[in-house]
Structures are given as structure tokens and as C-alpha cells.
Protein backbone atom coordinates (compact mmCIF):
# COMPACT_ATOMS: atom_id res chain seq x y z
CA UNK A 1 85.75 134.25 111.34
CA UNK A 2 89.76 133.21 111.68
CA UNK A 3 90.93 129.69 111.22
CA UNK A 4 89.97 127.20 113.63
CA UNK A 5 91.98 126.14 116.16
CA UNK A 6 92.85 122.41 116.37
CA UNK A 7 93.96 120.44 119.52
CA UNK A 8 96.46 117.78 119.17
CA UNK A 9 96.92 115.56 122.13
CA UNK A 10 100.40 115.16 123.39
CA UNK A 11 102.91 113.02 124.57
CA UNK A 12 105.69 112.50 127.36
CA UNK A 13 108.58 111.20 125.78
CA UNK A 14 111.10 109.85 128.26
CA UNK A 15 114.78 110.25 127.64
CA UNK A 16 116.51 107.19 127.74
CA UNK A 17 120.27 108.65 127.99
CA UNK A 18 122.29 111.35 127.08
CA UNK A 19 122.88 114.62 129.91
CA UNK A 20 119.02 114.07 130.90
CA UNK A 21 117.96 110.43 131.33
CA UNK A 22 114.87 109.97 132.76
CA UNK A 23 113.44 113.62 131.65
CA UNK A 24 109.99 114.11 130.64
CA UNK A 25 109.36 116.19 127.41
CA UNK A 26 105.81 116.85 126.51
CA UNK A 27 105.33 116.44 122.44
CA UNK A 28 103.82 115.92 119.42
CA UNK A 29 105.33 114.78 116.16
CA UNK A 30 105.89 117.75 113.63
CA UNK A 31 103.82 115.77 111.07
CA UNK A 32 100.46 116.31 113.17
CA UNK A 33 101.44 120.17 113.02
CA UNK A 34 102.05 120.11 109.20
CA UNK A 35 98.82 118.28 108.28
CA UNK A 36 96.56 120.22 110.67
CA UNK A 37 98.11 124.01 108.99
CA UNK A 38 98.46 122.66 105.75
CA UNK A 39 94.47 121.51 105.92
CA UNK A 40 94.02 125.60 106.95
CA UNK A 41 93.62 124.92 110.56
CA UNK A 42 95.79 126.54 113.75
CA UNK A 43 97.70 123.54 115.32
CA UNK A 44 97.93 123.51 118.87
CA UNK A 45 99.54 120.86 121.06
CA UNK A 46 97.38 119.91 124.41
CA UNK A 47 100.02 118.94 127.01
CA UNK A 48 99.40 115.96 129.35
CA UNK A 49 98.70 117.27 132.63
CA UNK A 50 97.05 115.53 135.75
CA UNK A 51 95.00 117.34 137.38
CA UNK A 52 90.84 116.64 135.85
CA UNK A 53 89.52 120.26 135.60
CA UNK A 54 93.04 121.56 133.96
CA UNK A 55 92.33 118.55 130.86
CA UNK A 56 88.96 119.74 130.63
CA UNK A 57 89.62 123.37 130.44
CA UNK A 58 92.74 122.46 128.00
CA UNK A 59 89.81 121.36 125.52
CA UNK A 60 87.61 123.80 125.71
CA UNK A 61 90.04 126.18 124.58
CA UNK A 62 89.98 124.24 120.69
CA UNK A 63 87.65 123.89 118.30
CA UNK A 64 88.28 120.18 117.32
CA UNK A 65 90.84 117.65 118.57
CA UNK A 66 93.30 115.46 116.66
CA UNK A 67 94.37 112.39 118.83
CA UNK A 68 97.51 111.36 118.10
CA UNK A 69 99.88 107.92 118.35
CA UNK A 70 101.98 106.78 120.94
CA UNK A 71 102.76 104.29 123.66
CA UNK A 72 100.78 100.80 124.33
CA UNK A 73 97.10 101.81 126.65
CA UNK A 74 97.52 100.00 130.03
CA UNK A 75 94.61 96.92 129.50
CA UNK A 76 94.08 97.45 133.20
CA UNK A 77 92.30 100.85 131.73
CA UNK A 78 89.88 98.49 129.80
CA UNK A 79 89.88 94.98 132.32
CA UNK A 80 92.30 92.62 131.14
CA UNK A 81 95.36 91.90 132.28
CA UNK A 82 98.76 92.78 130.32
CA UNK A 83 99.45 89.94 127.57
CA UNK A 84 103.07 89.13 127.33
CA UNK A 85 103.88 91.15 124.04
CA UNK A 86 102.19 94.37 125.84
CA UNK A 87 105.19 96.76 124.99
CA UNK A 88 105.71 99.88 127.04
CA UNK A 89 102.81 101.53 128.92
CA UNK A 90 102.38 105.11 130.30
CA UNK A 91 99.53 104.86 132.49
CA UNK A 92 99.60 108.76 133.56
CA UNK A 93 99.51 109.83 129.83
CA UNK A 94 96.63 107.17 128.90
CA UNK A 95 94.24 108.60 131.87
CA UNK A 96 94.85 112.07 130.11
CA UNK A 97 94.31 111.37 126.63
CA UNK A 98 91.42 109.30 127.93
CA UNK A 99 89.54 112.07 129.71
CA UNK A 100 90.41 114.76 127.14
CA UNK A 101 88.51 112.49 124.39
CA UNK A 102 85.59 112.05 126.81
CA UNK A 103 85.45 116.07 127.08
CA UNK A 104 85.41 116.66 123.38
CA UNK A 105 83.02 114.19 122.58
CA UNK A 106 80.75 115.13 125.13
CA UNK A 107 80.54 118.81 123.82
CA UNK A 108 79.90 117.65 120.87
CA UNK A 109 84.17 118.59 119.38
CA UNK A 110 85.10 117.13 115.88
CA UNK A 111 87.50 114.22 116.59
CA UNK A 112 90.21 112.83 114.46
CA UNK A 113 92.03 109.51 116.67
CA UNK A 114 95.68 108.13 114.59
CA UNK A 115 97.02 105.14 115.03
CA UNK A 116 96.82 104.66 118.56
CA UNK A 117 94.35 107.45 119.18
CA UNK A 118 91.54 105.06 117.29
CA UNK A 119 92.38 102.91 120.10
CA UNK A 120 92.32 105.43 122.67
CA UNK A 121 88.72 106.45 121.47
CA UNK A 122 87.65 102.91 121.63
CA UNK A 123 88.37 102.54 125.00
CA UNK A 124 87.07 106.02 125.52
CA UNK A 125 83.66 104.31 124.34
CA UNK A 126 83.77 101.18 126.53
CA UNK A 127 85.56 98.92 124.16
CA UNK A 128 88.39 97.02 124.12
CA UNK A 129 92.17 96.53 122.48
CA UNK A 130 93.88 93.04 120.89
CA UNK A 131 96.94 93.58 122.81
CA UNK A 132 98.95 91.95 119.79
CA UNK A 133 97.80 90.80 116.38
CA UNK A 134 98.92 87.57 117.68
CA UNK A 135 95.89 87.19 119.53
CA UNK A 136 93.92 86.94 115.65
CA UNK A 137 94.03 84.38 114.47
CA UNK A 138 93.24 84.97 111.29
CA UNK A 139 95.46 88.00 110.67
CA UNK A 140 98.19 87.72 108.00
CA UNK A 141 98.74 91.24 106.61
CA UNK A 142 102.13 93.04 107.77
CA UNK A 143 100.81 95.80 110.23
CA UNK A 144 104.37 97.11 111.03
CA UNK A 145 106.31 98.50 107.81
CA UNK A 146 109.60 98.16 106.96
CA UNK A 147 109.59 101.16 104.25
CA UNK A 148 109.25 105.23 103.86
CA UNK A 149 106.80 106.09 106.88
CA UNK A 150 105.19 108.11 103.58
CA UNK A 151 104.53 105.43 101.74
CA UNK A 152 101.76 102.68 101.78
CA UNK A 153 102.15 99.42 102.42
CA UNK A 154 98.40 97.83 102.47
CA UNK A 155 95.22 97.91 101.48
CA UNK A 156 91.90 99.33 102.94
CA UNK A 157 88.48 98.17 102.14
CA UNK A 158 85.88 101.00 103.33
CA UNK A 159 81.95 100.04 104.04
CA UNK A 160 79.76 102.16 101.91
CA UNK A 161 78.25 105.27 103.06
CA UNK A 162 81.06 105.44 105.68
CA UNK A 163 82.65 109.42 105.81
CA UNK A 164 86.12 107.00 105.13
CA UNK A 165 84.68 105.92 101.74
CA UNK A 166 83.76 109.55 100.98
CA UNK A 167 86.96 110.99 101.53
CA UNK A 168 89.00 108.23 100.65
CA UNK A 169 87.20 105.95 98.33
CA UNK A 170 85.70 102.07 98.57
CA UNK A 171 89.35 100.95 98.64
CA UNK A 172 92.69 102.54 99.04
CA UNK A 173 95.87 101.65 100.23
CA UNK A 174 97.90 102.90 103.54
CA UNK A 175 100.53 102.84 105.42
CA UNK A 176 101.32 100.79 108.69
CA UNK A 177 102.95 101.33 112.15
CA UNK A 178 100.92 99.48 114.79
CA UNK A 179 101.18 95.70 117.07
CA UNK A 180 97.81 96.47 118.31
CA UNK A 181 94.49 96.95 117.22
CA UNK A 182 90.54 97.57 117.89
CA UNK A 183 89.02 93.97 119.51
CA UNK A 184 85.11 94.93 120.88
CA UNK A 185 83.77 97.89 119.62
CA UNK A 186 82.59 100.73 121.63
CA UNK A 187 79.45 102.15 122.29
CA UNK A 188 77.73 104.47 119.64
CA UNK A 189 81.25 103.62 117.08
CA UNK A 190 81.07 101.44 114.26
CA UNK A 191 83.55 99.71 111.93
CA UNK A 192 83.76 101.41 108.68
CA UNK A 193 86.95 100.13 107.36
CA UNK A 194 89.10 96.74 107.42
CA UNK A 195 92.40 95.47 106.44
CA UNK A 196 92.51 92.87 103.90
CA UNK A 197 92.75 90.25 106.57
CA UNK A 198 89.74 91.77 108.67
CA UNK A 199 91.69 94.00 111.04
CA UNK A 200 89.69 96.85 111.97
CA UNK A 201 91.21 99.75 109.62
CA UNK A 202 88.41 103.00 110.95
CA UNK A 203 85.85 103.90 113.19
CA UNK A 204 83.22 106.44 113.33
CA UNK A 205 80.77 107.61 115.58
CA UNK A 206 76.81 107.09 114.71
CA UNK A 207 74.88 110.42 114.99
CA UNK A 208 78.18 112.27 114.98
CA UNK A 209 79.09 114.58 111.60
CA UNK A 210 83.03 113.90 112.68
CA UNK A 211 84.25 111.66 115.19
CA UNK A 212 86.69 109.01 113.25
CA UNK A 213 89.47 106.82 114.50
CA UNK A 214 92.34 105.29 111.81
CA UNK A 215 94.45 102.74 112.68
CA UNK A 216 96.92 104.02 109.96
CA UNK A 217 99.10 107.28 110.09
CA UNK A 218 97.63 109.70 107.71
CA UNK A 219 100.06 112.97 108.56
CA UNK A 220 102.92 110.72 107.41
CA UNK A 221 101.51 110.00 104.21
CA UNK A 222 101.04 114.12 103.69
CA UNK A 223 104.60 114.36 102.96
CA UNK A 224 104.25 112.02 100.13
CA UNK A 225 101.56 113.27 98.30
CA UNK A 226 97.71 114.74 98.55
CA UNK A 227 95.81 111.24 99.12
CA UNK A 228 94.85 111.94 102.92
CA UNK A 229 94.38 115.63 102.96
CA UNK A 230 90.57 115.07 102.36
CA UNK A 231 90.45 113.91 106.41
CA UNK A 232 92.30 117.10 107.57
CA UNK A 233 90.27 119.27 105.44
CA UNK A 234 86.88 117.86 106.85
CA UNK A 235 88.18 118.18 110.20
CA UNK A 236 89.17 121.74 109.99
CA UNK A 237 86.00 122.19 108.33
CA UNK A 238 83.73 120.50 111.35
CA UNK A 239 85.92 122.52 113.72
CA UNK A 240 84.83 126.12 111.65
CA UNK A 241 81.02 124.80 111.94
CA UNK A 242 81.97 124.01 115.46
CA UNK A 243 83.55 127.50 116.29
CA UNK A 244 80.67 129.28 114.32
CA UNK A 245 77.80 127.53 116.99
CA UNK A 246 75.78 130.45 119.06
């Protein structure tokens, strides 16, 4: 059987100036494409498209999906109404990424959600998003790094049991690039990780062998050493036991 191919969810990035202002680029960050081959797998970028049945068919053409970051999700997309430190907002690319994790996870596709994509599979789920860590109370710990996107910058605590605390360990540290963060949880998902001042850190889904959302960004820590391979390796792994089904 050849290596198994692994979808990761792209981006329009809009060009603010230069000869093309205003021009739409579909990408993904090269990091994404480094982890995903370096964990064995084939990395290949699913473009954000509108039309329903061309996003479906998109994803049944991988054997797993990797959700990546991006842009703030439009609260209208989960009922609330934008909070005044809601930063930019593509609603076109949120209604893909949205149905292209509801396709996956109803055939049953490994998923892997970063940064924003843990958000994006929240929502996918019925929950809901703290537009800004302003609206905890509670929340002290620096969620936006000033530092080598490589390096870590907080710690993790992981629940026992969780596929996190297998991979990773009880507690480890990570890095940080996010203003936003998990608020209700969504069906059939539950918290398996937390910042040390309680800011949901991971997700997974019950009954699932590999659907897990991080709020951190662990293809940026690849380039500065091995501590997050274990979550690309047991995604290309789901998505060979995926490929192999009758």
C-alpha cells in the first residue's frame, strides 16, 4: 500500500498592495507540508472553493485531513454577534472549511484541527468561540508570543487517558499564536488539555480513534526539534488504517 494521502485545508490570502491588491491566492503555510511528509504522509492542499458537492468530492479524494490556522470564524456562523476585538473575518473561506470538516468526520476521516482549525471543528460540532481572551476572566497566560514561532512559550496540562497525554505526555510546554479560543464545547468533543490558566489547550472526539483539535501550532515547533512529531505520525498512521478499509 503507498503512503497516505493527507488533506490540508487551505486558505485565501488577500493581497494588500503591491502590482495585485485585492488578489486572492489560495494557500497553505509550507510548515503544514513539511510536518505532514516528514510524518511519511503525501501532503496535499484542499483549495477553498464554493460550490457544496466540489468540497465534498475535494475530501473524498484524501485519506485524512489536517485543518489548518487562519483568519477570525464569523460568530454569525455560531449565533453571536461580532465582539469589538473580532479581527478580520472571511466568511466564504469559514463556510468551506466548515463543510469540508463535516464531510470528513462524517465518513469517518482522521482529523487533525491547528490553531484555528480546533476552533473550526468546534463550531463544526455545534459549539461555540470566546471571541477574545478578554471575555475570561480568569485568563492570565500570554496566548500571543513574542519569540521564535519554534519555540514554546507555555505550558500544557493534558487529562489522563486523553490520545494528547499519550503522545505528548501529562504536561508539556507549547507554543502560542491565537486571541481566540474554544468557549462551549461541541457535541461528541471533549476537553483533554488546558492552559495553565484554564484555556482550553485540545479537543478530541469520543468514539473516534483520531479526531483532535490544538489550539497551539505544532508544524512550527517541527522545525525546532522532534517533540510534536508523535501527532503527525498517528495521523498518517489513522489515515493508512483509513485507506486500507474494504
Amino acid at each position: 500500500m503507498g503512503r497516505p494521502v493527507i488533506g490540508i485545508v487551505g486558505n485565501l490570502l488577500v493581497e494588500q498592495g503591491g502590482f495585485s491588491p485585492g488578489l486572492e491566492r489560495s494557500y497553505v503555510n509550507n510548515d503544514y507540508v513539511a510536518a505532514v511528509e516528514r510524518a511519511g504522509g503525501i501532503p496535499l492542499m484542499v483549495p477553498v472553493v464554493r460550490g457544496q458537492d466540489v468540497a465534498e468530492r475535494q475530501t473524498e479524494h484524501v485519506d485524512a485531513l489536517l485543518v489548518s490556522g487562519g483568519y477570525d470564524i464569523d460568530p454569525l456562523l455560531y449565533g453571536e454577534e461580532p465582539h469589538r476585538a473580532l479581527e478580520f473575518v472571511y466568511r466564504d473561506t469559514d463556510i468551506f472549511q466548515l463543510r469540508t470538516i463535516k464531510t470528513a468526520l462524517a465518513k469517518g476521516r482522521p482529523v487533525l484541527a491547528i490553531c484555528k482549525g480546533i476552533q473550526l471543528l468546534n463550531v463544526a460540532c455545534g459549539g461555540t468561540i470566546y471571541q477574545d481572551l478578554s471575555e475570561i476572566p480568569d485568563s492570565f497566560v500570554k496566548h500571543s508570543q513574542n519569540r521564535k514561532r519554534s519555540c514554546p512559550s507555555h505550558t500544557v496540562v493534558a487529562e489522563e487517558g486523553s490520545v494528547i497525554a499519550e503522545l505528548l505526555g501529562m504536561t508539556f510546554p507549547v507554543n502560542s499564536y491565537h486571541h481566540q479560543a474554544v468557549k462551549d464545547v461541541g457535541r461528541g468533543l471533549k476537553v483533554t488539555s488546558r492552559a495553565m490558566d484554564g484555556v482550553v489547550e485540545s479537543l478530541e472526539m469520543e468514539g473516534e480513534p483520531f479526531v483532535v483539535g490544538v489550539q497551539w501550532h505544532p508544524e512550527m515547533m517541527m522545525s525546532g526539534g522532534d517533540e510534536m512529531l508523535p501527532l503527525f505520525l498517528r495521523l498518517v498512521e489513522e489515515a493508512e488504517k483509513f485507506a486500507a478499509r474494504p
